[in-house]
PDB file of N, CA and C in Angstrom:
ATOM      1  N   UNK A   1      39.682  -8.523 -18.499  1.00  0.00           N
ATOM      2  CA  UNK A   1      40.105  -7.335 -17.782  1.00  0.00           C
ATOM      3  C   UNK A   1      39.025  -6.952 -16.763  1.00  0.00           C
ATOM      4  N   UNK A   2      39.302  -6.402 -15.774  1.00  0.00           N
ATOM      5  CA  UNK A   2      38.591  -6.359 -14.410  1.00  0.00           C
ATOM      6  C   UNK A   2      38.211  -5.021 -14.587  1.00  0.00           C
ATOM      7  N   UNK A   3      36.878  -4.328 -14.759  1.00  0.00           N
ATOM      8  CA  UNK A   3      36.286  -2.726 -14.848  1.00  0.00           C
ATOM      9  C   UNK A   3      36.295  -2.427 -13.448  1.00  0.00           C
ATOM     10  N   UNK A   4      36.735  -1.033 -13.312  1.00  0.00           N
ATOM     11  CA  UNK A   4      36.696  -0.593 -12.109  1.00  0.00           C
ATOM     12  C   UNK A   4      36.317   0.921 -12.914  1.00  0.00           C
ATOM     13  N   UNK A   5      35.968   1.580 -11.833  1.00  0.00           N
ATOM     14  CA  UNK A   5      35.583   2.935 -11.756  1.00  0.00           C
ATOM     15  C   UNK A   5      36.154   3.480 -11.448  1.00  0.00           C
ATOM     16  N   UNK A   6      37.163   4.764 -12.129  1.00  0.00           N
ATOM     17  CA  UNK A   6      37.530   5.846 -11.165  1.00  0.00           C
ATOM     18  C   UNK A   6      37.017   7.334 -10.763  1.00  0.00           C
ATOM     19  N   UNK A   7      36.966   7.293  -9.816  1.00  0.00           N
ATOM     20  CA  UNK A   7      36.036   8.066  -8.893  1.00  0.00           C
ATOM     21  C   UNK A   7      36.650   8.896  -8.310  1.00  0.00           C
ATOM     22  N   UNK A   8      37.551  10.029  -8.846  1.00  0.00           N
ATOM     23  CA  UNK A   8      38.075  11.074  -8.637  1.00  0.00           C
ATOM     24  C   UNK A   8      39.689  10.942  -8.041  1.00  0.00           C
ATOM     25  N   UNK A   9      40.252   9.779  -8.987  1.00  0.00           N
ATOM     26  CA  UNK A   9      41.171   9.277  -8.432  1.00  0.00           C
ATOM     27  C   UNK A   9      41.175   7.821  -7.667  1.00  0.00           C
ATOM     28  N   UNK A  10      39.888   7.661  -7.044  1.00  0.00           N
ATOM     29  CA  UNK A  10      39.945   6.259  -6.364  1.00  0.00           C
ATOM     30  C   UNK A  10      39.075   5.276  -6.939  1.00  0.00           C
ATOM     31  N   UNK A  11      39.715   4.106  -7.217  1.00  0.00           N
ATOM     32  CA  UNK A  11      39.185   3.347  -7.858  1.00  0.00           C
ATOM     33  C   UNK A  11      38.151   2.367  -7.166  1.00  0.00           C
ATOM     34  N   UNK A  12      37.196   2.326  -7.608  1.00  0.00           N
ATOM     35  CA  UNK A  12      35.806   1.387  -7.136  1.00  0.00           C
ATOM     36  C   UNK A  12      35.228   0.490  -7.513  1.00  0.00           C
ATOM     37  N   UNK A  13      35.122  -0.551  -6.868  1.00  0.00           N
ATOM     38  CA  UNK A  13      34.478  -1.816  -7.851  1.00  0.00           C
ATOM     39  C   UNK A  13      33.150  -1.436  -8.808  1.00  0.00           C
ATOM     40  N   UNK A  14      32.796  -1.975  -9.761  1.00  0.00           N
ATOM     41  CA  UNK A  14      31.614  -2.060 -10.301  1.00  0.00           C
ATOM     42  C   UNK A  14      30.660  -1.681  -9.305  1.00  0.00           C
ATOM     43  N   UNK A  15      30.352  -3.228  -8.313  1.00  0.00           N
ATOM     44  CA  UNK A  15      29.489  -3.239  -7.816  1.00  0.00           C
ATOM     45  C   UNK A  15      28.950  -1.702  -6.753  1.00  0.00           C
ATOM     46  N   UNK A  16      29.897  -0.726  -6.720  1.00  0.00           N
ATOM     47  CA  UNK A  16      29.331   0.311  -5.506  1.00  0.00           C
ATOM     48  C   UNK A  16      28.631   0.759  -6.491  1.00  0.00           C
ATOM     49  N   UNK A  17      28.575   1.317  -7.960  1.00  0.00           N
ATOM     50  CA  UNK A  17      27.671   1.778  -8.745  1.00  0.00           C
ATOM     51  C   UNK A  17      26.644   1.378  -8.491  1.00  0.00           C
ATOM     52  N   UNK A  18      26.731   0.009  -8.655  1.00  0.00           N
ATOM     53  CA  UNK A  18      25.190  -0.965  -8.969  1.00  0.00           C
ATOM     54  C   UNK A  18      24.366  -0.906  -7.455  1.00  0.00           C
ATOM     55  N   UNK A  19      25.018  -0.813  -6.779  1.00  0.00           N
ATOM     56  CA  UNK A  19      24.565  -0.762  -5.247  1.00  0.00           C
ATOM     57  C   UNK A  19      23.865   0.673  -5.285  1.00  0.00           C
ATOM     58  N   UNK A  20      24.747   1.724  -5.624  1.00  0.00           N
ATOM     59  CA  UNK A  20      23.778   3.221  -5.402  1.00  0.00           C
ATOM     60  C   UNK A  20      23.298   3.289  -6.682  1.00  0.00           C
ATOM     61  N   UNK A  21      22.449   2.145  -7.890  1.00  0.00           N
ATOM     62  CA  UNK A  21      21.742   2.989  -8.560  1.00  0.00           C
ATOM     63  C   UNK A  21      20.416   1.806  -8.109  1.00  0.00           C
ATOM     64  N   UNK A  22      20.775   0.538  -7.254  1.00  0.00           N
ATOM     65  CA  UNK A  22      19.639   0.072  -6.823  1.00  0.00           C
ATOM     66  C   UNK A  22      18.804   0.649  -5.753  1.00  0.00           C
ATOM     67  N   UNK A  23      19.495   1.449  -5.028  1.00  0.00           N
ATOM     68  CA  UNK A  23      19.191   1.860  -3.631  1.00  0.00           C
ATOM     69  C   UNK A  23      18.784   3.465  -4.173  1.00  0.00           C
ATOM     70  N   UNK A  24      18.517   3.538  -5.315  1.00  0.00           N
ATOM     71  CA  UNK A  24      18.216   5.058  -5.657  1.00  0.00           C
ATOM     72  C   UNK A  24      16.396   4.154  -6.579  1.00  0.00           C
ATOM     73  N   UNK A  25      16.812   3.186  -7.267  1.00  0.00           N
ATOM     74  CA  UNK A  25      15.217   2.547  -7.411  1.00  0.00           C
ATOM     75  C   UNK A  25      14.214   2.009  -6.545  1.00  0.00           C
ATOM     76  N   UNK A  26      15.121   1.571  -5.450  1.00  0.00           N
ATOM     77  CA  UNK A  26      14.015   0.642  -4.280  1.00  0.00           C
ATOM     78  C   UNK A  26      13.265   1.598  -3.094  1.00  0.00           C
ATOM     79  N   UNK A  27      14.262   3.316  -3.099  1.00  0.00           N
ATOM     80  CA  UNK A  27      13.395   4.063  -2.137  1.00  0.00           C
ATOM     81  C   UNK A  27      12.601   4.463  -3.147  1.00  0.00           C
ATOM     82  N   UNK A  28      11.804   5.157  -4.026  1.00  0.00           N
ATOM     83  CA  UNK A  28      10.588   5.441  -4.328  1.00  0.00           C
ATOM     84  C   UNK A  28       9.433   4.185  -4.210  1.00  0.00           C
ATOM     85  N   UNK A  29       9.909   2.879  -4.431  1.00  0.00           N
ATOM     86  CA  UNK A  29       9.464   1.712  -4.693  1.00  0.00           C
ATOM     87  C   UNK A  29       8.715   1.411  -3.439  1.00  0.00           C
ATOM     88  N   UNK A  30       9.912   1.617  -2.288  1.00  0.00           N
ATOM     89  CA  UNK A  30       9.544   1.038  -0.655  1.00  0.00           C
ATOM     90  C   UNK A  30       8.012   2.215  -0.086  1.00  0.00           C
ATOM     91  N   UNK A  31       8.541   3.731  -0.635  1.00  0.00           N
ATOM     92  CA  UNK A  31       7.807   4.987  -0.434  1.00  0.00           C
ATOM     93  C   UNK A  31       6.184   4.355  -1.191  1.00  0.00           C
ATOM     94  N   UNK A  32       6.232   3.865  -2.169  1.00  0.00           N
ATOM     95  CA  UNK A  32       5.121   3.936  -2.196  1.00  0.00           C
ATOM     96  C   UNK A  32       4.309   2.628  -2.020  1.00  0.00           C
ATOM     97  N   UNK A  33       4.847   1.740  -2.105  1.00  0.00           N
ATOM     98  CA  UNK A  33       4.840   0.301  -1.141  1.00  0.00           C
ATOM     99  C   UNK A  33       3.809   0.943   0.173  1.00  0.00           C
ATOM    100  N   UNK A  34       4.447   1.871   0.857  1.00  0.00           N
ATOM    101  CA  UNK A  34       4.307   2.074   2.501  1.00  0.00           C
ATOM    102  C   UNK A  34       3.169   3.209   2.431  1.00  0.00           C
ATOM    103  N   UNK A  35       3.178   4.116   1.493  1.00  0.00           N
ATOM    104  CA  UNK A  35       1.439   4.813   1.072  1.00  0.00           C
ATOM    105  C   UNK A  35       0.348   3.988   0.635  1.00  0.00           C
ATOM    106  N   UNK A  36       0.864   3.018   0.311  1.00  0.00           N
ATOM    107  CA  UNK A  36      -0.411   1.897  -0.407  1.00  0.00           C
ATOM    108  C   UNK A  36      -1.023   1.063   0.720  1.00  0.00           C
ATOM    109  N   UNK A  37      -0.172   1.038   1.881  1.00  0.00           N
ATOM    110  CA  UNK A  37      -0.764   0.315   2.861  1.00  0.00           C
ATOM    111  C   UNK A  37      -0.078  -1.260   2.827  1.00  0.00           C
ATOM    112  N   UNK A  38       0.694  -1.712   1.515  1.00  0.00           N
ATOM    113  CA  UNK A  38       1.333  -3.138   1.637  1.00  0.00           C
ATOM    114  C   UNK A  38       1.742  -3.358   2.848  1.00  0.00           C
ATOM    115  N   UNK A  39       2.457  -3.301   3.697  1.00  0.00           N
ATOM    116  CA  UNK A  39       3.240  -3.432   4.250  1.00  0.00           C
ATOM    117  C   UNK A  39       2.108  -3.892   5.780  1.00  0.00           C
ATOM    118  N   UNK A  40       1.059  -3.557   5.958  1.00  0.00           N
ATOM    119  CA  UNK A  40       0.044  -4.333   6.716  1.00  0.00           C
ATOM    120  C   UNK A  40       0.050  -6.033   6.099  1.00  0.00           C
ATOM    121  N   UNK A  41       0.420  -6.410   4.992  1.00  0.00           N
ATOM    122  CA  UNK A  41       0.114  -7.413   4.869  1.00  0.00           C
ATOM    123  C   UNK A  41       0.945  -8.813   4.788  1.00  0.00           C
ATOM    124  N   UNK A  42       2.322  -7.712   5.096  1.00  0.00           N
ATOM    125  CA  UNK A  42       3.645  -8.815   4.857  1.00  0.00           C
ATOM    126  C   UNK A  42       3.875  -8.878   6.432  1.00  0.00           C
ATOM    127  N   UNK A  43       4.573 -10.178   6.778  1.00  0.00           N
ATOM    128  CA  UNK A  43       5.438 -10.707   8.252  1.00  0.00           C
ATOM    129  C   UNK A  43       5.986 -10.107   8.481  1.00  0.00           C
ATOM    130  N   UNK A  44       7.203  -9.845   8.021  1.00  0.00           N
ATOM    131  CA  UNK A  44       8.581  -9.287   8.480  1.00  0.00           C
ATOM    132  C   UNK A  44       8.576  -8.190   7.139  1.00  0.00           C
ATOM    133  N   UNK A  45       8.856  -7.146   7.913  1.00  0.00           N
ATOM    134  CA  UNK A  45       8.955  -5.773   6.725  1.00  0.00           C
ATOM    135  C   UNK A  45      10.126  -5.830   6.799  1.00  0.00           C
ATOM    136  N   UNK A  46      11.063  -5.962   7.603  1.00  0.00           N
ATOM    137  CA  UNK A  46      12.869  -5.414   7.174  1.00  0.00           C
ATOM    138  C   UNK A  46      13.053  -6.366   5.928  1.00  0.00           C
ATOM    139  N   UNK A  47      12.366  -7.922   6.266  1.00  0.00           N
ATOM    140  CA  UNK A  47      13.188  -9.250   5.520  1.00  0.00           C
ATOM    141  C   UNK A  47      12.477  -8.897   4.382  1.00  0.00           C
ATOM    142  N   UNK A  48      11.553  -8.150   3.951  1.00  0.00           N
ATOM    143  CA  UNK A  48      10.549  -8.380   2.905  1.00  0.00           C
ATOM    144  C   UNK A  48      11.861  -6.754   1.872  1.00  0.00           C
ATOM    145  N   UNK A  49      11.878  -6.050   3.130  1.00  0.00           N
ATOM    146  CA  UNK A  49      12.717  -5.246   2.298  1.00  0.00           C
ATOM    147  C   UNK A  49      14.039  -5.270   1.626  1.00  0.00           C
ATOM    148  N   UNK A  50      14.440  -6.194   2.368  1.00  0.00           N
ATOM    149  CA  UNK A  50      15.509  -6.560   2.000  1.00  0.00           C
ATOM    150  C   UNK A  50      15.770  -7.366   0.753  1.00  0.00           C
ATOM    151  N   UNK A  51      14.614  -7.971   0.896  1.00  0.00           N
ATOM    152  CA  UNK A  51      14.470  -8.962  -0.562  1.00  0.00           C
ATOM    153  C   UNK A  51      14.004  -8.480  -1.447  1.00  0.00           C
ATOM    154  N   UNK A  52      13.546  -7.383  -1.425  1.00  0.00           N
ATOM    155  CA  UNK A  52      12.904  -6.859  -2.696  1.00  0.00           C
ATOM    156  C   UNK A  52      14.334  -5.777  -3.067  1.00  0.00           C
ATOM    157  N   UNK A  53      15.169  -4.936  -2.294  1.00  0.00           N
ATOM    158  CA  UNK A  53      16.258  -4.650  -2.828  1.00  0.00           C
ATOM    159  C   UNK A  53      17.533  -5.864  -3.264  1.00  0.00           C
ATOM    160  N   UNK A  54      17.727  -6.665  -3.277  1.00  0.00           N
ATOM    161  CA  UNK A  54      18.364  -7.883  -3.226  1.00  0.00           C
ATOM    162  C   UNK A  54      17.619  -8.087  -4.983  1.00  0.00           C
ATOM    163  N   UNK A  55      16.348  -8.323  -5.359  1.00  0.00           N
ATOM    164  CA  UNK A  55      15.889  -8.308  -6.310  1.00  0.00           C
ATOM    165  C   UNK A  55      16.136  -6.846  -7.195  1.00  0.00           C
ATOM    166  N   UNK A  56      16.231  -6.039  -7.087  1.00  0.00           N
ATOM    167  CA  UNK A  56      16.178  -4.910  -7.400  1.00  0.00           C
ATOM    168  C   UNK A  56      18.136  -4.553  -7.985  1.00  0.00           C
ATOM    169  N   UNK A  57      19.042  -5.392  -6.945  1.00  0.00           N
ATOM    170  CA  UNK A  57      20.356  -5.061  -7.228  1.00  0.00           C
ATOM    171  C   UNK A  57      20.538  -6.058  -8.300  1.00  0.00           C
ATOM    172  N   UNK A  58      20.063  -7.238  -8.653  1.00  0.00           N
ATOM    173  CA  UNK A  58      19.952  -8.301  -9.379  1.00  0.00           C
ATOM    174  C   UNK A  58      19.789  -7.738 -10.431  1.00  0.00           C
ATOM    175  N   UNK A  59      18.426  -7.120 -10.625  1.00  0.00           N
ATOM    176  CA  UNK A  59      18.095  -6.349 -12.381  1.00  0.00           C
ATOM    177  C   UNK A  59      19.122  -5.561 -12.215  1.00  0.00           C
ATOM    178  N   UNK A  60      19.413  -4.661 -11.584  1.00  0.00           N
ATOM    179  CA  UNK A  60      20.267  -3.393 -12.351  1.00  0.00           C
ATOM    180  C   UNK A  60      21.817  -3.658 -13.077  1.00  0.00           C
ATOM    181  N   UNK A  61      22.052  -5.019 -11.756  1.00  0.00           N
ATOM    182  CA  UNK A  61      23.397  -5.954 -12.238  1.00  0.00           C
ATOM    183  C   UNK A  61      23.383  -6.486 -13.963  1.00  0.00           C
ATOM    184  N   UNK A  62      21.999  -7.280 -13.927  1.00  0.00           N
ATOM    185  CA  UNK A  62      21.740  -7.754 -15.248  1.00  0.00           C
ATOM    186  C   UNK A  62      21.712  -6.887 -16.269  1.00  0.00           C
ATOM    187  N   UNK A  63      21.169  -5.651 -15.697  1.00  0.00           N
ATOM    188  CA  UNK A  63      20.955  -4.417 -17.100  1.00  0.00           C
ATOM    189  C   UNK A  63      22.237  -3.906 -17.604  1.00  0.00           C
ATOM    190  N   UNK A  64      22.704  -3.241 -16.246  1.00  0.00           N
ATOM    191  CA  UNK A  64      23.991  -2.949 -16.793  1.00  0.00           C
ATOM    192  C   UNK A  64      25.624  -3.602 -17.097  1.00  0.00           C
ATOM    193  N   UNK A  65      25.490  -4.856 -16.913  1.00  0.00           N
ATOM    194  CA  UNK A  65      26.817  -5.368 -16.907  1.00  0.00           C
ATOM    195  C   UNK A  65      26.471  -6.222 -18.052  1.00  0.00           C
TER     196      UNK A  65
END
């Protein structure tokens, strides 16, 4: 059986959960990433960010499903 969410009537895949509870872990993560000064030391900051939320939607997928 296929879980969906309903969301006040409209039904939502799994994945939009998992999407806004990764994107609710990776901004404090990126915030303090960017006070620490990391971000002087990586190439590409979008691609670096991106991959570390990409990693980040991965665990929460694994945790909660």
């Amino acid at each position: 059986m296929i879980k969906e969410l309903d969301l006040f009537g409209v039904f939502a895949p799994p994945l939009l959960l998992y999407l806004a509870v990764a994107a609710l872990l990776w901004q404090p993560l990126r915030m303090v990433l960017e006070r620490v000064g990391f971000y002087r030391l990586v190439w590409r900051p979008a691609l670096f960010n991106l991959a570390v939320y990409v990693i980040t939607l991965a665990g929460v997928w694994a945790v909660l499903s």
